[in-house]
N, C-alpha and C. Protein backbone atom coordinates (compact mmCIF):
# COMPACT_ATOMS: atom_id res chain seq x y z
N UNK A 1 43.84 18.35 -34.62
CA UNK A 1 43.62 17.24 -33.71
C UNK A 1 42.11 17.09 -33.49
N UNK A 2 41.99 15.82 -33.74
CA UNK A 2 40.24 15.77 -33.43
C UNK A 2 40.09 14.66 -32.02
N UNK A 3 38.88 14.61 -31.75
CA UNK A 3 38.42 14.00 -30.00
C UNK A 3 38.21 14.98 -28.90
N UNK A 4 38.46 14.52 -28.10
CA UNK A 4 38.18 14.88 -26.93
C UNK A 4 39.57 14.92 -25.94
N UNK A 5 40.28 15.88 -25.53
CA UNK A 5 41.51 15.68 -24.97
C UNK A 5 40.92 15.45 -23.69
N UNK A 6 41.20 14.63 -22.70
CA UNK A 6 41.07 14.18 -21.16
C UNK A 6 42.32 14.02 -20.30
N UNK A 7 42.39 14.93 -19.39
CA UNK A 7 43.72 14.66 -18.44
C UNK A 7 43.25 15.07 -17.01
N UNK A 8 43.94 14.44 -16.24
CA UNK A 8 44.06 15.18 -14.87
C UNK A 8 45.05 15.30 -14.15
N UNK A 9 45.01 16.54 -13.51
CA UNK A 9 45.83 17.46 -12.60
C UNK A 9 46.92 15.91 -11.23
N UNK A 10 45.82 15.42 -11.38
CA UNK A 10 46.23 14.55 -9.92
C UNK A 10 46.89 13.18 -10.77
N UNK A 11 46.83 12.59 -11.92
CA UNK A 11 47.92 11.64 -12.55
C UNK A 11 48.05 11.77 -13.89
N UNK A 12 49.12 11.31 -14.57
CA UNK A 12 49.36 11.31 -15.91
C UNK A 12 48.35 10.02 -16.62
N UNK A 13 48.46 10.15 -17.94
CA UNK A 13 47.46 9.32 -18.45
C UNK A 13 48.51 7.94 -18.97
N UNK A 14 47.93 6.99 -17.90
CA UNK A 14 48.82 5.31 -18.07
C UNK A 14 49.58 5.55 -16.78
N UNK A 15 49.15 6.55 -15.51
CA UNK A 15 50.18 6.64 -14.87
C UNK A 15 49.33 6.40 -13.48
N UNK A 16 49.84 6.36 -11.92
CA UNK A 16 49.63 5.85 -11.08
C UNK A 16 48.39 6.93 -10.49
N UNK A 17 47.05 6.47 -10.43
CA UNK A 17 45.99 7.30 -9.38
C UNK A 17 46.79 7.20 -7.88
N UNK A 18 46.57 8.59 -7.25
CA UNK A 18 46.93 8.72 -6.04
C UNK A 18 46.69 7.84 -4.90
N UNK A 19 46.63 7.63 -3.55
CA UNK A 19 45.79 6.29 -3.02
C UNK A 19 44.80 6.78 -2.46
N UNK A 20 45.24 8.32 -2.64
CA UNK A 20 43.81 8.63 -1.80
C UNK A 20 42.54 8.82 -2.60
N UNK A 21 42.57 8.96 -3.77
CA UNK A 21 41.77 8.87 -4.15
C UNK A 21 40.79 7.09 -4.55
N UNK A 22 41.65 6.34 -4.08
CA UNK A 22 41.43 4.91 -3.54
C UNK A 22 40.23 5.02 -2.46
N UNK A 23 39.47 3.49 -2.51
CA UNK A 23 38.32 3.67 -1.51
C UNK A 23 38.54 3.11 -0.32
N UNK A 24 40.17 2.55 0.10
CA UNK A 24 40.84 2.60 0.82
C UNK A 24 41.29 3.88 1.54
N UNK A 25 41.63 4.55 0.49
CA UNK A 25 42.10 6.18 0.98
C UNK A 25 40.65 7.35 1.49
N UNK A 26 41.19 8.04 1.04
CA UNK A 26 40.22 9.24 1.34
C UNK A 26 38.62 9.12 0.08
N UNK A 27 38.98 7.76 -0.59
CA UNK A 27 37.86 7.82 -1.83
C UNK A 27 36.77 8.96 -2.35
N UNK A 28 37.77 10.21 -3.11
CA UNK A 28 37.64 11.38 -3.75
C UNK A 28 37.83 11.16 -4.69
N UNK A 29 36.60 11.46 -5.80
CA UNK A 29 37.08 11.23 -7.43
C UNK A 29 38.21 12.11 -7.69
N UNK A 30 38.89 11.82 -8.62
CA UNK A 30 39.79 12.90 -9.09
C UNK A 30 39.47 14.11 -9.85
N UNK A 31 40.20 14.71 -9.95
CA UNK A 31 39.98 16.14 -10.60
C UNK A 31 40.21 15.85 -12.07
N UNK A 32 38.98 16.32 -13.22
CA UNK A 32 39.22 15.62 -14.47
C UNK A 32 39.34 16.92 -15.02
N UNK A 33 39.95 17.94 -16.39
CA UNK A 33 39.96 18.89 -17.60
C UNK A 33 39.38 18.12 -18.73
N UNK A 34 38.57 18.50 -19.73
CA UNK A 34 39.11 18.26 -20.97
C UNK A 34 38.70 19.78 -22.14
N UNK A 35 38.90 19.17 -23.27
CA UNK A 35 38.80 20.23 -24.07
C UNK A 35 38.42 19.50 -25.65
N UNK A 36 38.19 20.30 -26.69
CA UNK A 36 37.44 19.54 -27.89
C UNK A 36 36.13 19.24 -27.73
N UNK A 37 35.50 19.72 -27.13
CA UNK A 37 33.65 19.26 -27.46
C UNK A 37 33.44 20.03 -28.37
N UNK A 38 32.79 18.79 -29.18
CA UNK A 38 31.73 19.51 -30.18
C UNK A 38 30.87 20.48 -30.10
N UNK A 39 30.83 21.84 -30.53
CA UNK A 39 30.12 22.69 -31.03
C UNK A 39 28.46 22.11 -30.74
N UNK A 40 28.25 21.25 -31.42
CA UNK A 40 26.30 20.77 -31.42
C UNK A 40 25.99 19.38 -30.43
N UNK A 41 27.15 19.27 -29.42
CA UNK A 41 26.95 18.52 -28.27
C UNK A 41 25.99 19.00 -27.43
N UNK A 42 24.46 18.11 -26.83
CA UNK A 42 23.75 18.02 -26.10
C UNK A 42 23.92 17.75 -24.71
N UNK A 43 24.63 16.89 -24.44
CA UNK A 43 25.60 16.42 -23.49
C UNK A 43 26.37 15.54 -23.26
N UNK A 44 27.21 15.78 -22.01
CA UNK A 44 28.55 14.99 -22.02
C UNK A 44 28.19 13.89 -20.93
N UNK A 45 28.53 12.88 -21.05
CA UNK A 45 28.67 11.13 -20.33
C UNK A 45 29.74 11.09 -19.69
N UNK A 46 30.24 10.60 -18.33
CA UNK A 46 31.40 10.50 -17.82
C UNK A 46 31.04 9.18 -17.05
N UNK A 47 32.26 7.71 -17.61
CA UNK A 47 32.19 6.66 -16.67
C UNK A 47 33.51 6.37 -16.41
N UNK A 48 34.11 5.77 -15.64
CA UNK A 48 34.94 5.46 -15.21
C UNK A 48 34.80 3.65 -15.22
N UNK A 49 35.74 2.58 -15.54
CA UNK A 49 35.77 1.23 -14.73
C UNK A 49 36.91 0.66 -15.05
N UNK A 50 36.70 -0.92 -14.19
CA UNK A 50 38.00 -1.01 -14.19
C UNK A 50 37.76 -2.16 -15.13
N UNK A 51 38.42 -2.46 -16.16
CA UNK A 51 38.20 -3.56 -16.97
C UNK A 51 38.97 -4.98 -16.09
N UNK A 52 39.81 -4.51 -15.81
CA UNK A 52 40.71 -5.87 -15.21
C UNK A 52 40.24 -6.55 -13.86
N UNK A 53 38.99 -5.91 -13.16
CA UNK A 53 38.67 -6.59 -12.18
C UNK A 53 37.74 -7.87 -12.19
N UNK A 54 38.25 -9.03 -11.17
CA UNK A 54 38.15 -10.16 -11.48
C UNK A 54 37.05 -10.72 -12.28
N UNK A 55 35.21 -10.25 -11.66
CA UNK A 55 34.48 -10.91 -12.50
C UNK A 55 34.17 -10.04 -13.66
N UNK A 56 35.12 -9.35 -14.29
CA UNK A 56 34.91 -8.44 -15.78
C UNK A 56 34.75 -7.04 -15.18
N UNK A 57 34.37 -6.08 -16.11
CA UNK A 57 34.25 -4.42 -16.05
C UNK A 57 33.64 -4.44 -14.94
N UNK A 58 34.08 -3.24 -13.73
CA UNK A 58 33.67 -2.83 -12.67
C UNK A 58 33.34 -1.37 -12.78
N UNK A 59 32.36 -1.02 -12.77
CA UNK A 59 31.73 0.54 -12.92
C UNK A 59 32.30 0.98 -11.49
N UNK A 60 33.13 2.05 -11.89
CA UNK A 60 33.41 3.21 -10.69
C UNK A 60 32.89 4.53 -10.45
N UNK A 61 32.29 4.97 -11.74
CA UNK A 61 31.47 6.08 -11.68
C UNK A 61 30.87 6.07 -12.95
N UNK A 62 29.71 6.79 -12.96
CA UNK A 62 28.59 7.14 -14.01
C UNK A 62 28.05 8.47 -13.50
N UNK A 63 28.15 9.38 -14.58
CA UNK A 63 27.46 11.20 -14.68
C UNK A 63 26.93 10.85 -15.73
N UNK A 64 25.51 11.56 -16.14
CA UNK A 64 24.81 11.82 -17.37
C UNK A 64 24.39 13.11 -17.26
N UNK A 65 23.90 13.75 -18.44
CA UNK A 65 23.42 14.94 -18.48
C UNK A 65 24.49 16.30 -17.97
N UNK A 66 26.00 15.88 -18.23
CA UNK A 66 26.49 17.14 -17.84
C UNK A 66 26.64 17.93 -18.73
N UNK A 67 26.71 19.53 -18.05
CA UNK A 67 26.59 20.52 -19.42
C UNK A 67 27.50 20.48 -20.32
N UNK A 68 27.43 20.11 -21.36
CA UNK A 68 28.06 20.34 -22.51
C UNK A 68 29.62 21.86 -22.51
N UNK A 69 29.01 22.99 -21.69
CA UNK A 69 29.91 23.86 -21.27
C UNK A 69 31.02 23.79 -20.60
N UNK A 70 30.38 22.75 -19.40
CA UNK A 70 31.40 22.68 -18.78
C UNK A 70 32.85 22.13 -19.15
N UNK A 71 33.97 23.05 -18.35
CA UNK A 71 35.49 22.29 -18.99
C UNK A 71 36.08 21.26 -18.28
N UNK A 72 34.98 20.43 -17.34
CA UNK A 72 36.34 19.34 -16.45
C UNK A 72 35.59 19.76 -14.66
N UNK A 73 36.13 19.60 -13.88
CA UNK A 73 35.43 18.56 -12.52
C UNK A 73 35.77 18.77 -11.60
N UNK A 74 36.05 19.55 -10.26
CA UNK A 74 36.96 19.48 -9.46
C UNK A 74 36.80 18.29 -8.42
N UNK A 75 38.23 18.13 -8.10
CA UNK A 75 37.92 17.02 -6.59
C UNK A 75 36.92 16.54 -6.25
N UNK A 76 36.19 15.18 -6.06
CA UNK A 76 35.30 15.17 -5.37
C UNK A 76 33.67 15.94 -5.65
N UNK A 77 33.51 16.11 -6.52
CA UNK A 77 32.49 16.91 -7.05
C UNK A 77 31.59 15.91 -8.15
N UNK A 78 30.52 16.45 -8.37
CA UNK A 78 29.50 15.85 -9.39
C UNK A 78 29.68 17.27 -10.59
N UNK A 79 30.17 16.71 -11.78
CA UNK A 79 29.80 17.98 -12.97
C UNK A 79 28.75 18.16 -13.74
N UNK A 80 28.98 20.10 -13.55
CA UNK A 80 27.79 20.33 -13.52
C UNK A 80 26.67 20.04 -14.03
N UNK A 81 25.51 20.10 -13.73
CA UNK A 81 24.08 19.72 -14.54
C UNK A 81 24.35 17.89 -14.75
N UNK A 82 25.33 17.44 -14.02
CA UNK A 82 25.57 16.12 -14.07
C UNK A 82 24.36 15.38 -12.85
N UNK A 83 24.06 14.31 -13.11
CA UNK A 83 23.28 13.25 -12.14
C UNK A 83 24.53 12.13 -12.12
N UNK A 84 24.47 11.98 -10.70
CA UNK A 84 25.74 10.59 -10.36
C UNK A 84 24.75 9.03 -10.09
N UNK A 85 25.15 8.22 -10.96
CA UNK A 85 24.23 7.19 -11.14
C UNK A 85 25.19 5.79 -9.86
N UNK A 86 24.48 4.81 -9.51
CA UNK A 86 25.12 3.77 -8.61
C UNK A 86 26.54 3.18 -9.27
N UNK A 87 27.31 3.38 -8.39
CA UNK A 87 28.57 2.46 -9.06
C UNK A 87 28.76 0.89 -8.77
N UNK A 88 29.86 0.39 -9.07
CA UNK A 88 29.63 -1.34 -8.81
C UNK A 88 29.41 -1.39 -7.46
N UNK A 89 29.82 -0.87 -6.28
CA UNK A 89 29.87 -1.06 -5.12
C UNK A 89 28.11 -0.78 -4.55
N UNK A 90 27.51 -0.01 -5.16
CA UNK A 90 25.65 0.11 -5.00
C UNK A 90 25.48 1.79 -4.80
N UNK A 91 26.80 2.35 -4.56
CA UNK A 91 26.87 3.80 -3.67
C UNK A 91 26.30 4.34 -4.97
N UNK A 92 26.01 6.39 -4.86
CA UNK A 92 25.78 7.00 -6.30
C UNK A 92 27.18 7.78 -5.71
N UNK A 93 27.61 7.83 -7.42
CA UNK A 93 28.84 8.98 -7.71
C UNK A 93 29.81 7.55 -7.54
N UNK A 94 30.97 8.51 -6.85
CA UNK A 94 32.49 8.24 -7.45
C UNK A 94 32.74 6.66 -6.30
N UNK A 95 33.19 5.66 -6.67
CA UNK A 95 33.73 4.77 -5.83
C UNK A 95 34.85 4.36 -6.20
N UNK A 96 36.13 4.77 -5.35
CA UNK A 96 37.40 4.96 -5.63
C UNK A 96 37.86 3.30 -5.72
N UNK A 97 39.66 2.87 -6.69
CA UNK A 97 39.45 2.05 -7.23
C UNK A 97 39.76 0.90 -5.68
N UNK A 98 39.70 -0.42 -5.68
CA UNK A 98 39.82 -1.07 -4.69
C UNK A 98 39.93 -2.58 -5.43
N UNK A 99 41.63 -2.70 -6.53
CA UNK A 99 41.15 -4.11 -6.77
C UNK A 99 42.15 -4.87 -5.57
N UNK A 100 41.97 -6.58 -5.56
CA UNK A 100 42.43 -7.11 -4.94
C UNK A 100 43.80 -6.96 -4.50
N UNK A 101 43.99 -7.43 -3.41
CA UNK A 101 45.68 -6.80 -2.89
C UNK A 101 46.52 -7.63 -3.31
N UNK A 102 47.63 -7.36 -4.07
CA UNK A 102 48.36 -8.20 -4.77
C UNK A 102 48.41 -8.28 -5.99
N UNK A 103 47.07 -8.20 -6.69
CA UNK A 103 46.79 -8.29 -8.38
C UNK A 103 48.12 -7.12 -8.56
N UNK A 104 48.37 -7.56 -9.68
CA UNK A 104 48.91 -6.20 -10.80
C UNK A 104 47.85 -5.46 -10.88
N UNK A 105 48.81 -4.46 -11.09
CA UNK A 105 47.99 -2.79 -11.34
C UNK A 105 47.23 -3.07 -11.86
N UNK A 106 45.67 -2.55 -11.80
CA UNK A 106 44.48 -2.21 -12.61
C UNK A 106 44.42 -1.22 -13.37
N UNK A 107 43.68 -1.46 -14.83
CA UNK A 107 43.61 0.33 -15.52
C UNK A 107 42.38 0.40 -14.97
N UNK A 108 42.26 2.09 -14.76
CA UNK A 108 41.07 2.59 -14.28
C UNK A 108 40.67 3.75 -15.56
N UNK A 109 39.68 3.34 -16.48
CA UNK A 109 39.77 3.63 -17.99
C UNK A 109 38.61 5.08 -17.72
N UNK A 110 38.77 6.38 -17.29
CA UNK A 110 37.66 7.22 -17.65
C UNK A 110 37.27 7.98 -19.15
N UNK A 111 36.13 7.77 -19.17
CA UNK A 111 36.03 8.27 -20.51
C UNK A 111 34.83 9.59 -20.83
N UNK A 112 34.88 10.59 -20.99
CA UNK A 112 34.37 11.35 -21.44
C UNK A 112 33.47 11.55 -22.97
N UNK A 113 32.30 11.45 -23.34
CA UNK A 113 31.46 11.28 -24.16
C UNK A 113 30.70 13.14 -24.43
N UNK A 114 30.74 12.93 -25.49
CA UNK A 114 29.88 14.08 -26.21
C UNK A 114 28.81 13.48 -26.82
N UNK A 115 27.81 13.99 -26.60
CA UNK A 115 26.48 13.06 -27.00
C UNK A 115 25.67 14.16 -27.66
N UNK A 116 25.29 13.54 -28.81
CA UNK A 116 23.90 14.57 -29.54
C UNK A 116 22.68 14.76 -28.81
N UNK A 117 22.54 13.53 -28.33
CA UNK A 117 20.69 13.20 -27.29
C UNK A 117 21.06 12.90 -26.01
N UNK A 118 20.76 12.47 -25.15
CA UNK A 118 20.76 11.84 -23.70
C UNK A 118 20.94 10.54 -23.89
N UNK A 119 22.07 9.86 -23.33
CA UNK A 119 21.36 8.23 -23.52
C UNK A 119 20.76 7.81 -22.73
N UNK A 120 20.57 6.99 -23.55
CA UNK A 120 19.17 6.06 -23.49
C UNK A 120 19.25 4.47 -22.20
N UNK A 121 19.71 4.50 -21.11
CA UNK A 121 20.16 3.70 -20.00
C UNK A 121 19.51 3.35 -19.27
N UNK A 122 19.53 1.51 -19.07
CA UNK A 122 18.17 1.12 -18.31
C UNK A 122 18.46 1.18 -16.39
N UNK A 123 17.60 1.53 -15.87
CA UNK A 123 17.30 1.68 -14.22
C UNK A 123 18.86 1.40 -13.90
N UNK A 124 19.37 0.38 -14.30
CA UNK A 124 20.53 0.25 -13.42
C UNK A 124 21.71 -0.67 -14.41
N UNK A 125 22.36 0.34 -15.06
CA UNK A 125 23.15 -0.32 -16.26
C UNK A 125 24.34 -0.87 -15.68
N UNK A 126 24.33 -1.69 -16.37
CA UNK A 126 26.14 -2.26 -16.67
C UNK A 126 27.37 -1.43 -17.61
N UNK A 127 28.07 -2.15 -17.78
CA UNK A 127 29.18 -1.52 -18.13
C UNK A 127 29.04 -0.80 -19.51
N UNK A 128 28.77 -2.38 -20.12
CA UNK A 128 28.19 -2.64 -21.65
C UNK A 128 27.25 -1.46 -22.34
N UNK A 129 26.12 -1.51 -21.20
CA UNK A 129 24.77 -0.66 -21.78
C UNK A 129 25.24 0.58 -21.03
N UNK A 130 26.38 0.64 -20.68
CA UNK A 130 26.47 2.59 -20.55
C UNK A 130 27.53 2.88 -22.19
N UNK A 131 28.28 2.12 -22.63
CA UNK A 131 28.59 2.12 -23.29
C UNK A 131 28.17 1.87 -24.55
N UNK A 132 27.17 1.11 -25.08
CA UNK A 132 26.18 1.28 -26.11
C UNK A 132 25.29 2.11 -25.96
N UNK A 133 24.55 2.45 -24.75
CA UNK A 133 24.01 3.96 -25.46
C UNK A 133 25.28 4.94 -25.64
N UNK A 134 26.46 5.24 -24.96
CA UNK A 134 27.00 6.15 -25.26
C UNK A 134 27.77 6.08 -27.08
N UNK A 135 27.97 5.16 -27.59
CA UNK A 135 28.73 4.76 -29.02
C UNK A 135 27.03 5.05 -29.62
N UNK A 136 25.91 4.93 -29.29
CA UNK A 136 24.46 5.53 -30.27
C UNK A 136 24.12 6.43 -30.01
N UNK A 137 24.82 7.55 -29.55
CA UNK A 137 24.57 8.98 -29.39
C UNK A 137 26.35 9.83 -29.51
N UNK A 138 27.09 8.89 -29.75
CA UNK A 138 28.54 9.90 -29.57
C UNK A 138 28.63 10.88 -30.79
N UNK A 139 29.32 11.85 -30.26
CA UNK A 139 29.60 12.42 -31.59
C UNK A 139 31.14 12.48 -31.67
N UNK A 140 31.95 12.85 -29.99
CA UNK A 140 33.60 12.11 -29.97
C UNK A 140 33.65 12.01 -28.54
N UNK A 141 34.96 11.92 -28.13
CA UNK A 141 34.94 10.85 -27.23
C UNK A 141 36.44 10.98 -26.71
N UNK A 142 37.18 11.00 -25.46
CA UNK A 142 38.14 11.51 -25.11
C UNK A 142 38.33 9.99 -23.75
N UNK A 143 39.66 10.06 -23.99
CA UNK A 143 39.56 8.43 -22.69
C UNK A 143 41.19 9.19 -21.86
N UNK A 144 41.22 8.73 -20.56
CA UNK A 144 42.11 8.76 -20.00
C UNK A 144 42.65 7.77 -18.73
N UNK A 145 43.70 6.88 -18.44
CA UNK A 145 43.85 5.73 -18.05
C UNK A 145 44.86 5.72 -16.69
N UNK A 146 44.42 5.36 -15.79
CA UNK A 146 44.83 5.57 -14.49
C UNK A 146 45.22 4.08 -13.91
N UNK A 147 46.58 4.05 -13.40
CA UNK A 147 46.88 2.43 -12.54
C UNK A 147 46.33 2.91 -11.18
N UNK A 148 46.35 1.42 -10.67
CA UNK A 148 46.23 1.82 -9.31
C UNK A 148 46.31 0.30 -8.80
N UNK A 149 47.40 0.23 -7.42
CA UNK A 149 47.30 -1.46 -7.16
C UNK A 149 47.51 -1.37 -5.37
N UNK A 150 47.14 -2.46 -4.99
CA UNK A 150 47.18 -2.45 -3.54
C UNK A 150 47.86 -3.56 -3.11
């Protein structure tokens, strides 16, 4: 099996985020594992968004620079040797999901990156440019997909 396996303790993958981890709720990132990093990984990228929110991709979280060692995240935490960059809402770190009340479920898409170099991300990226530097430095890449509706 090659990639990056990504799961968490707190939902199945395609399956319902808790509410508390909602920014309605107690807004606590979730608890992430994975496993499969590359051997000559520099470091690992962690974003979270929601593609389905109304005006396009909504950044819920951004980490850069986490150690390559590390296996996964607990509760509410920044991983390790990680920096938590502004999410859509302006906060840094985790901003739990909050789409409109009524919409159908949102996916809340996190993805885990193995990177050869650091990317390369301007002052205050979008969705897009966390994701093109991360596809010009990946080496694999692990995704895991969370509903969540209000």
């Amino acid at each position: 099996m090659t990639g990056i396996q990504l799961r968490s303790p707190d939902f199945d993958d395609h399956g319902t985020i808790p509410a508390r981890h909602g920014r309605d709720g107690e807004n606590v990132s979730p608890s992430l594992e994975w496993v499969g990093i590359p051997a000559e990984t520099s470091e690992l990228l962690l974003v979270c968004e929601d593609p389905d929110a109304p005006g396009g991709s909504f950044l819920h979280w951004l980490v850069t620079g986490i150690d390559p060692h590390v296996v996964g995240v607990p509760e509410h935490e920044t991983p390790a040797g990680g920096r938590s960059w502004p999410n859509g809402f302006g906060d840094d770190g985790w901003g739990g999901p909050a789409p409109p009340p009524g919409d159908d479920p949102h996916r809340y898409v996190f993805t885990v990156y193995a990177l050869s170099a650091p990317a390369d991300l301007p002052a205050t990226p979008t969705v897009e440019d966390i994701y093109r530097a991360a596809d010009a430095a990946m080496l694999e890449r692990g995704t895991l997909v969370g509903l969540f509706q209000r």
